[in-house]
N, C-alpha and C. Protein backbone atom coordinates (compact mmCIF):
# COMPACT_ATOMS: atom_id res chain seq x y z
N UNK A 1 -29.59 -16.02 21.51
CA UNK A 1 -28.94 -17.16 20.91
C UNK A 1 -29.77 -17.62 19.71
N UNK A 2 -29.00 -18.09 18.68
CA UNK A 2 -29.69 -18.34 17.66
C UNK A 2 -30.85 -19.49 17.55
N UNK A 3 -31.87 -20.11 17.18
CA UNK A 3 -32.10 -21.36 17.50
C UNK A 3 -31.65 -22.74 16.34
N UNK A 4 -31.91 -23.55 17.55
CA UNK A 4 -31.58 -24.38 16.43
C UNK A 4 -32.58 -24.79 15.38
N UNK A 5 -32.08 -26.05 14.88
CA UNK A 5 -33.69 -26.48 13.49
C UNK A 5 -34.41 -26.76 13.71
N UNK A 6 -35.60 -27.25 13.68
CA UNK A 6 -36.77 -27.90 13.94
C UNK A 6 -36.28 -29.11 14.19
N UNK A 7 -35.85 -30.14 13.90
CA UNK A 7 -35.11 -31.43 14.08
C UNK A 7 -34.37 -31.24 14.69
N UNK A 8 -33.83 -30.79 15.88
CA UNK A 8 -32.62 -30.60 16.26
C UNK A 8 -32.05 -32.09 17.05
N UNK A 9 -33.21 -32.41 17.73
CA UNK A 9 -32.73 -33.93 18.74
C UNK A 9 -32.57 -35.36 17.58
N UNK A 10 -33.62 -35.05 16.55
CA UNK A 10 -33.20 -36.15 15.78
C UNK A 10 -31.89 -36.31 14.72
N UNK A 11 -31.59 -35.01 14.69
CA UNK A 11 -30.40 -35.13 13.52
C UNK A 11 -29.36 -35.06 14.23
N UNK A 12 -28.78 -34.36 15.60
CA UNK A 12 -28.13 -34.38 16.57
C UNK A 12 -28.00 -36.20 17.31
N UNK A 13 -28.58 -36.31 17.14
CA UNK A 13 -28.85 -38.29 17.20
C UNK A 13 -28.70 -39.02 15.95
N UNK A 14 -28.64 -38.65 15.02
CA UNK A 14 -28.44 -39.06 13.31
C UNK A 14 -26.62 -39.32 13.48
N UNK A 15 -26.06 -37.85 13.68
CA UNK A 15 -24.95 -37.80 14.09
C UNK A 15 -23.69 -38.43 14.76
N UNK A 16 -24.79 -38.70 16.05
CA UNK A 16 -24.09 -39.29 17.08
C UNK A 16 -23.85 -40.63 16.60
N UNK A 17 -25.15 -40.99 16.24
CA UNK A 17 -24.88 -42.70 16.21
C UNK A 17 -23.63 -42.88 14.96
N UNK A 18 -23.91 -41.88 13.67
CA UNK A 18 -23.07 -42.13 12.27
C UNK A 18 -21.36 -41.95 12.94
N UNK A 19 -21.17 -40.73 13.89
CA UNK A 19 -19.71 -40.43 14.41
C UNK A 19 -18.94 -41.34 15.30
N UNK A 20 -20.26 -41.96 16.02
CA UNK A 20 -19.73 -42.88 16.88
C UNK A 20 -19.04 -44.28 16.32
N UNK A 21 -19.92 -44.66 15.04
CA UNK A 21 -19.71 -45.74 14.60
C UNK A 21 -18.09 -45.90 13.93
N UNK A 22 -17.35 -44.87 14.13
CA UNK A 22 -16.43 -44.49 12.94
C UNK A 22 -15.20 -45.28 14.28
N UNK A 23 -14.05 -45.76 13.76
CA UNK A 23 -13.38 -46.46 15.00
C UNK A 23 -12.47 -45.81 15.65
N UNK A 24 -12.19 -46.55 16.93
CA UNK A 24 -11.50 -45.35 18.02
C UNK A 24 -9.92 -45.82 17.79
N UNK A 25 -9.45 -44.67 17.52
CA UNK A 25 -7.53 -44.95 17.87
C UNK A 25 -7.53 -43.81 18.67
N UNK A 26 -6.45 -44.43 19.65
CA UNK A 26 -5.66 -43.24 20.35
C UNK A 26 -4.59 -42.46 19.45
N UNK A 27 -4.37 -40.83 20.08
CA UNK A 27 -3.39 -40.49 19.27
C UNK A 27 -2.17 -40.98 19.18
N UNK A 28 -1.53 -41.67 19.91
CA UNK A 28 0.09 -42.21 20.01
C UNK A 28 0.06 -43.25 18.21
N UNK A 29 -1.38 -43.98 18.76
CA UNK A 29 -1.82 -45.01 17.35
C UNK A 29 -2.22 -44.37 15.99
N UNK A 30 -2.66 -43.29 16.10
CA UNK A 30 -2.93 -42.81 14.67
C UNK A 30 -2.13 -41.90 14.00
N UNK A 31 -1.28 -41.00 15.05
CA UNK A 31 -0.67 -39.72 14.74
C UNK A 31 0.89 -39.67 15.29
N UNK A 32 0.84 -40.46 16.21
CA UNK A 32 2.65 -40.36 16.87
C UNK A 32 2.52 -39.67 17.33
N UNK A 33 1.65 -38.96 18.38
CA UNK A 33 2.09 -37.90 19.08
C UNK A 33 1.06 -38.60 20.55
N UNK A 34 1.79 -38.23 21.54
CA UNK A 34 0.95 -38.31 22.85
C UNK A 34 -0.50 -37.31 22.75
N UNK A 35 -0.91 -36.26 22.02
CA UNK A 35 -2.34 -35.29 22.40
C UNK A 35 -1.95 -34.65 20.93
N UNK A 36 -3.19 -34.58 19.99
CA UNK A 36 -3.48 -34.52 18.95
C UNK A 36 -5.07 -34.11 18.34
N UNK A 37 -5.42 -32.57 18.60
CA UNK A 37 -6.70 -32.65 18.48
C UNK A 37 -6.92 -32.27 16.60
N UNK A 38 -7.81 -33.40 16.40
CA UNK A 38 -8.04 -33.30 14.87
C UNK A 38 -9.77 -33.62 14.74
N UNK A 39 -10.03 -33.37 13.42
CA UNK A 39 -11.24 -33.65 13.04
C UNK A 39 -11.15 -35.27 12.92
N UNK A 40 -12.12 -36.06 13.07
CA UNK A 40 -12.09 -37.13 12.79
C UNK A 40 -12.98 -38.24 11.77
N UNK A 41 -12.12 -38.95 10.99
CA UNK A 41 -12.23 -39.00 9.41
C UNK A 41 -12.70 -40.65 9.29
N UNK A 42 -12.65 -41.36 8.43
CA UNK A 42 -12.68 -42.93 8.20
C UNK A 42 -12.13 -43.72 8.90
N UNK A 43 -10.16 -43.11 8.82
CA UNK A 43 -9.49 -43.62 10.06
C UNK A 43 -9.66 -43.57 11.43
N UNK A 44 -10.55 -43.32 12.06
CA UNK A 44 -11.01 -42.99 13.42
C UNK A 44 -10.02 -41.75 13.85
N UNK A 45 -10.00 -42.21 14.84
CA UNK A 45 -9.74 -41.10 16.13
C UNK A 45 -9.92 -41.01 17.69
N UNK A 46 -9.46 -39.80 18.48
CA UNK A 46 -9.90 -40.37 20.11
C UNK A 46 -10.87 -39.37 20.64
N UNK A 47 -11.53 -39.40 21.83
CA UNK A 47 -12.75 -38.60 22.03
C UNK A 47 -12.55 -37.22 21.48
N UNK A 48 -11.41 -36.68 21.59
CA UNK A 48 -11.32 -35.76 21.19
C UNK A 48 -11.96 -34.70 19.74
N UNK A 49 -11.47 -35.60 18.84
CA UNK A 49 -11.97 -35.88 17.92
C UNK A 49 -13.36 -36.58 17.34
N UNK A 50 -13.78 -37.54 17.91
CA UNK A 50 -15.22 -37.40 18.05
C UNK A 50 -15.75 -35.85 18.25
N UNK A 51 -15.82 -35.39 19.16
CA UNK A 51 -16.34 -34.17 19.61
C UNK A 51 -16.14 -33.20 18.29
N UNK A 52 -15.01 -32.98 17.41
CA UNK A 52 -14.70 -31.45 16.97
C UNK A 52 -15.87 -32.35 15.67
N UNK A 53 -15.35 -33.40 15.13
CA UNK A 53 -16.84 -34.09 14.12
C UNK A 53 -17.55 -34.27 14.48
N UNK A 54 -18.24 -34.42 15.32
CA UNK A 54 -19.76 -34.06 15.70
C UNK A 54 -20.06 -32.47 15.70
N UNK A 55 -19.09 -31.80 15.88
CA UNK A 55 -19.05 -30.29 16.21
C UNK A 55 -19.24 -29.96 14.94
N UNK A 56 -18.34 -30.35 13.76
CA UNK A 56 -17.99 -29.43 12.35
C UNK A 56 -19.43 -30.22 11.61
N UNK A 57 -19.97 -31.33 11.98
CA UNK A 57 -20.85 -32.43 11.23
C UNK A 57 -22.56 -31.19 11.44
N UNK A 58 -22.94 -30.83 12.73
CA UNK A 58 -24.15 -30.15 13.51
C UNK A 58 -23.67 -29.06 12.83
N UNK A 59 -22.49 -28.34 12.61
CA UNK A 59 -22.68 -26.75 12.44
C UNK A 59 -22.84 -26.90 11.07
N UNK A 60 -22.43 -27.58 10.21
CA UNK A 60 -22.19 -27.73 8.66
C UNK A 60 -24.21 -27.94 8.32
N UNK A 61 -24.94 -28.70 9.18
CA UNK A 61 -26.50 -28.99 9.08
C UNK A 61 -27.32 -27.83 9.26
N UNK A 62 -26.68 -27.00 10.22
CA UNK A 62 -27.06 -25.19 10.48
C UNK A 62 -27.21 -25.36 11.81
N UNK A 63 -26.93 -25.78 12.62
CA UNK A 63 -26.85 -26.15 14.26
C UNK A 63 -25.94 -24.33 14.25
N UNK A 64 -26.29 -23.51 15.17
CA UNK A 64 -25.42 -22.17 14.99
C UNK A 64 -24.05 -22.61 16.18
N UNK A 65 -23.16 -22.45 15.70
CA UNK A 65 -21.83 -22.21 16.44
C UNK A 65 -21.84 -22.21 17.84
N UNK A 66 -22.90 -21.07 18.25
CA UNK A 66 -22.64 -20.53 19.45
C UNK A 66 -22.83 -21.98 20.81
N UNK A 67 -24.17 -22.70 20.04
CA UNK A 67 -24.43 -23.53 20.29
C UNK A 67 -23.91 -24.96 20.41
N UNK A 68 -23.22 -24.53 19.93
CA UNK A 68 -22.15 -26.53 20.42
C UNK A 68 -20.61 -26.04 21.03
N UNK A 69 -20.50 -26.66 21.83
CA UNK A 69 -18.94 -26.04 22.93
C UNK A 69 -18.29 -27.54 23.39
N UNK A 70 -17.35 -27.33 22.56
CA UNK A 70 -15.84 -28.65 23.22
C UNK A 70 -16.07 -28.55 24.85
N UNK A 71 -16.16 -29.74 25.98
CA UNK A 71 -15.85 -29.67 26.73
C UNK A 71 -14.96 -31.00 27.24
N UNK A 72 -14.08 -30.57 28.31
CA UNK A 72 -13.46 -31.78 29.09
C UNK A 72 -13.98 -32.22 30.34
N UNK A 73 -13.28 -33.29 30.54
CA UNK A 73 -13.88 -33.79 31.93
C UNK A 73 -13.10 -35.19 32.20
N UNK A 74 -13.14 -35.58 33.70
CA UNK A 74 -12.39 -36.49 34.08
C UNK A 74 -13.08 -38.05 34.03
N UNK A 75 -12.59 -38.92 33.74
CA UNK A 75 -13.66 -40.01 33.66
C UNK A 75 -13.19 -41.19 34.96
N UNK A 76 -13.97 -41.49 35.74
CA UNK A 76 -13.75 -42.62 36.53
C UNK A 76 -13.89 -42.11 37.88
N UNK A 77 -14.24 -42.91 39.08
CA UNK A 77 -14.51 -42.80 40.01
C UNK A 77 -13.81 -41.76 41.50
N UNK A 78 -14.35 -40.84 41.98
CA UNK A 78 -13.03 -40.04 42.72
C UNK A 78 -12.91 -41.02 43.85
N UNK A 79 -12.97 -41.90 44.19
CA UNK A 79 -12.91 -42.89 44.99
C UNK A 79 -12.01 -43.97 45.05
N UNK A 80 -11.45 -44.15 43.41
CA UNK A 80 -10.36 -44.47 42.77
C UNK A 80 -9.22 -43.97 42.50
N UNK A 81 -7.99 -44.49 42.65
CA UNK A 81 -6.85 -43.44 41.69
C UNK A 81 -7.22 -43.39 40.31
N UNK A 82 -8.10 -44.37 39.69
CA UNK A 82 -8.02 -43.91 38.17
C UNK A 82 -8.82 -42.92 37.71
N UNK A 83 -8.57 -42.51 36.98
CA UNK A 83 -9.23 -41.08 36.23
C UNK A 83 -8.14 -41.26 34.75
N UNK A 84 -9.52 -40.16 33.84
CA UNK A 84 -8.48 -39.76 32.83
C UNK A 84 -9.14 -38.60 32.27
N UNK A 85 -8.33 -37.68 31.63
CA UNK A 85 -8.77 -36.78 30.89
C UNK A 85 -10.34 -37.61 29.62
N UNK A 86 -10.99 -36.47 29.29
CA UNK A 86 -12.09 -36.98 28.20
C UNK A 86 -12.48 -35.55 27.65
N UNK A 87 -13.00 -35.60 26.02
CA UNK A 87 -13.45 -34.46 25.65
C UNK A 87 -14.94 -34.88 25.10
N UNK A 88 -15.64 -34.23 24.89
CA UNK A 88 -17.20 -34.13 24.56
C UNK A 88 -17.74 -33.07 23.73
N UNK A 89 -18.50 -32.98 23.08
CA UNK A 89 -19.29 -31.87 22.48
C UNK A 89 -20.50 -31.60 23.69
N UNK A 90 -20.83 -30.34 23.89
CA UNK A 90 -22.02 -30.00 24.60
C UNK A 90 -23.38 -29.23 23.65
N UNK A 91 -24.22 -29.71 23.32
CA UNK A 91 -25.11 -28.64 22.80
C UNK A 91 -26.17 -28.37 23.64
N UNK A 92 -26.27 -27.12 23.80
CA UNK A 92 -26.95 -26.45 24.22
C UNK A 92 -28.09 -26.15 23.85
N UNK A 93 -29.22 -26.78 24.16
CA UNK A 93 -30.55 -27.02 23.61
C UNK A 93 -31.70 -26.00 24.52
N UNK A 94 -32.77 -25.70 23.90
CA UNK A 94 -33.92 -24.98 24.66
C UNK A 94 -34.46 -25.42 26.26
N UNK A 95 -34.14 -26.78 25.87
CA UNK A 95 -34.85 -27.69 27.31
C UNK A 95 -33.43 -27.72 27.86
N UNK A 96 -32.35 -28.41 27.89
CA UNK A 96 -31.37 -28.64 28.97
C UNK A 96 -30.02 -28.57 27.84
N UNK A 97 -28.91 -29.16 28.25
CA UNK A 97 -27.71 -28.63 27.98
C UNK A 97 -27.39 -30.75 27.46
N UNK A 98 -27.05 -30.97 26.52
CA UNK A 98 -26.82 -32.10 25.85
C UNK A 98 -25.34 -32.67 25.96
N UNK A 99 -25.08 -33.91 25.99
CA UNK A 99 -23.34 -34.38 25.55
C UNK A 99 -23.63 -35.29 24.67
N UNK A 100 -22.70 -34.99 23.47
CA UNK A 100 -22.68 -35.82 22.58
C UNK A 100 -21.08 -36.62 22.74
N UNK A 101 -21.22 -38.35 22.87
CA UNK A 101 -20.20 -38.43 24.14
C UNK A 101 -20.08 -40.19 23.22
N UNK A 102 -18.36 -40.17 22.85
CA UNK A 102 -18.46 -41.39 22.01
C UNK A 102 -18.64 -42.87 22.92
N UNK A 103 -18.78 -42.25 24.65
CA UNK A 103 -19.02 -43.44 25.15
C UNK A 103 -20.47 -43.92 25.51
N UNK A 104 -21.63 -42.81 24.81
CA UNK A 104 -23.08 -43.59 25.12
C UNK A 104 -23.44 -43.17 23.56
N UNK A 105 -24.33 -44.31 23.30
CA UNK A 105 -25.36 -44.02 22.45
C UNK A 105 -25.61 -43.08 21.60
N UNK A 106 -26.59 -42.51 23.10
CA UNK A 106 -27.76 -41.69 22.77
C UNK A 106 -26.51 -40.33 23.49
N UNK A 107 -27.44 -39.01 22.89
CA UNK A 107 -27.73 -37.80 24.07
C UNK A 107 -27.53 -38.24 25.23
N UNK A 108 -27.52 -37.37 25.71
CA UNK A 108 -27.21 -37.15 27.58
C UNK A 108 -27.23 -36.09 28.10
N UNK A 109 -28.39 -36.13 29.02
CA UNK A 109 -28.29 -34.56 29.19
C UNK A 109 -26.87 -34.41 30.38
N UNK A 110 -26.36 -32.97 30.72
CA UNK A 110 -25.52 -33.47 31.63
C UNK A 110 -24.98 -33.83 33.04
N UNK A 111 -25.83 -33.91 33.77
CA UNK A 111 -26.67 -33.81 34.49
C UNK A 111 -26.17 -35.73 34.58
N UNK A 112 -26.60 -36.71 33.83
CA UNK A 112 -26.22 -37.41 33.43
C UNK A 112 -24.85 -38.04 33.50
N UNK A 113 -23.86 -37.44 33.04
CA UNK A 113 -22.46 -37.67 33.14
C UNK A 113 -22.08 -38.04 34.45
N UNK A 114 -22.59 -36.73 35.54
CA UNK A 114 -22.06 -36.32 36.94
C UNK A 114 -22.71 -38.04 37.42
N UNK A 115 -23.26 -38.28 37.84
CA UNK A 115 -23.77 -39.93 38.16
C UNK A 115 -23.11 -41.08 37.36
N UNK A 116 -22.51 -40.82 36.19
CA UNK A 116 -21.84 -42.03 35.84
C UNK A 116 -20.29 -41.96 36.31
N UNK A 117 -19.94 -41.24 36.88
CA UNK A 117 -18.51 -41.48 37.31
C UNK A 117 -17.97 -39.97 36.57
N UNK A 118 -18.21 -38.97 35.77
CA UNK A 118 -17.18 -37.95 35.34
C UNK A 118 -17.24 -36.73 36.21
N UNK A 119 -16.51 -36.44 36.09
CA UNK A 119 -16.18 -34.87 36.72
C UNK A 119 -15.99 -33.69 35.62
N UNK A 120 -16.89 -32.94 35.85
CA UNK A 120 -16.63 -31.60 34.49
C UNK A 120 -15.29 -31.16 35.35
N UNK A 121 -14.77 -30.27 33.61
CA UNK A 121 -13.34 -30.13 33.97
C UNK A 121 -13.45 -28.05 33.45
N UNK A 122 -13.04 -28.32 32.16
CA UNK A 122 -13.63 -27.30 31.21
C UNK A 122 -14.09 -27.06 30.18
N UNK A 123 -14.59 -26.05 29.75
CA UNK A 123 -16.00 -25.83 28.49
C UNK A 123 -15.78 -24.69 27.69
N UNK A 124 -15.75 -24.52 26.35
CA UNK A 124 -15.77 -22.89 25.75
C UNK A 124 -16.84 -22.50 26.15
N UNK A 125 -15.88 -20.97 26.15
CA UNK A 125 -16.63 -20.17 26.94
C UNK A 125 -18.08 -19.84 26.00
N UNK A 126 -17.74 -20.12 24.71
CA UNK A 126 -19.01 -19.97 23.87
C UNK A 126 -18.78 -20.39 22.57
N UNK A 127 -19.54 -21.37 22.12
CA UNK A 127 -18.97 -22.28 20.77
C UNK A 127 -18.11 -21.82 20.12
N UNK A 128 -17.82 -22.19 19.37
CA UNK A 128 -16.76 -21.69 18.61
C UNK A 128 -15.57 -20.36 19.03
N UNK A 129 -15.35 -20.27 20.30
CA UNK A 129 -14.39 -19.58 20.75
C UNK A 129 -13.31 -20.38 21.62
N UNK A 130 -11.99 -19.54 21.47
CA UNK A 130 -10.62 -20.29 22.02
C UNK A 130 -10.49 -19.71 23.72
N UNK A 131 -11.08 -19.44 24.09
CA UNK A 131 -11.49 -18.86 25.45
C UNK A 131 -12.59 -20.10 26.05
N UNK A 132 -11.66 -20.83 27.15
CA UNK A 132 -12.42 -21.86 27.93
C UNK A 132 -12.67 -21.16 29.43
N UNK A 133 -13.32 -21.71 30.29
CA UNK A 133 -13.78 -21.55 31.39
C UNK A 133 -14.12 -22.77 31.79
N UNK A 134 -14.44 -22.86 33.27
CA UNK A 134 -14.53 -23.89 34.20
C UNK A 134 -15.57 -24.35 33.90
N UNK A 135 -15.98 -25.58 33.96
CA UNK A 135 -17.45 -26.00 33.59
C UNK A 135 -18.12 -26.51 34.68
N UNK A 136 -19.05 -25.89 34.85
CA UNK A 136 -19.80 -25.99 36.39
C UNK A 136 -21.23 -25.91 35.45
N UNK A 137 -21.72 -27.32 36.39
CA UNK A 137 -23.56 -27.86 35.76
C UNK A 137 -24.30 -26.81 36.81
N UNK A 138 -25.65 -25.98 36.31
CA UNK A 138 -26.54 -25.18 37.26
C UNK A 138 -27.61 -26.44 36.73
């Protein structure tokens, strides 16, 4: 796998905070459509979109492809009826496996997620490919 930059946690955090700040519409609100995955621009956007701009923002810095993967996952308690679909960027770092996630901050490793209430759902199978697989944390 390729590596990443020397900066990788700080500009990967440069990112997060600049993408996050950008405002959230759902797609029904921005696009008229119930599910709408786009890059996301001035006009905001929904997690979804967070994720592919944080995705196109890291690879455009030289973050390599292989290394950042769209994933989904369910958000809210299985203890509850509520749940909902959610998408995320994952990068895949030397030390552990990262979410760049418009509902925290910071990083997260993922590991992380599983304790706040989400359930992994699915993950490309390898950045930048249209081939997903199940996403299971080792």
């Amino acid at each position: 796998m390729n590596p990443l930059p020397k900066d990788w946690r700080e500009t990967a955090q440069r990112i997060q905070t600049e993408v996050n700040a950008l405002p959230y519409k759902s797609d029904p609100e921005r696009y008229g459509k119930r599910e709408f995955w786009e890059h996301i621009d001035a006009q905001g956007g929904d997690c979804e979109d967070y994720a592919i701009g944080k995705l196109n923002a890291l690879h455009e810095l030289g973050f390599p492809i292989e290394r950042l993967r769209l994933a989904t996952c369910m958000v809210g308690w299985r203890d509850t009826q509520y749940q909902e679909g959610h998408a995320v960027l994952v990068l895949d770092a030397p030390d552990d496996h990262y979410v760049l996630d418009n509902r925290f901050p910071s990083l997260v490793p993922v590991s992380h997620l599983i304790g706040s209430g989400y359930s992994l759902d699915r993950i490309q199978k390898v950045g930048g490919s249209r081939e997903w697989i199940k996403w299971v944390h080792n």
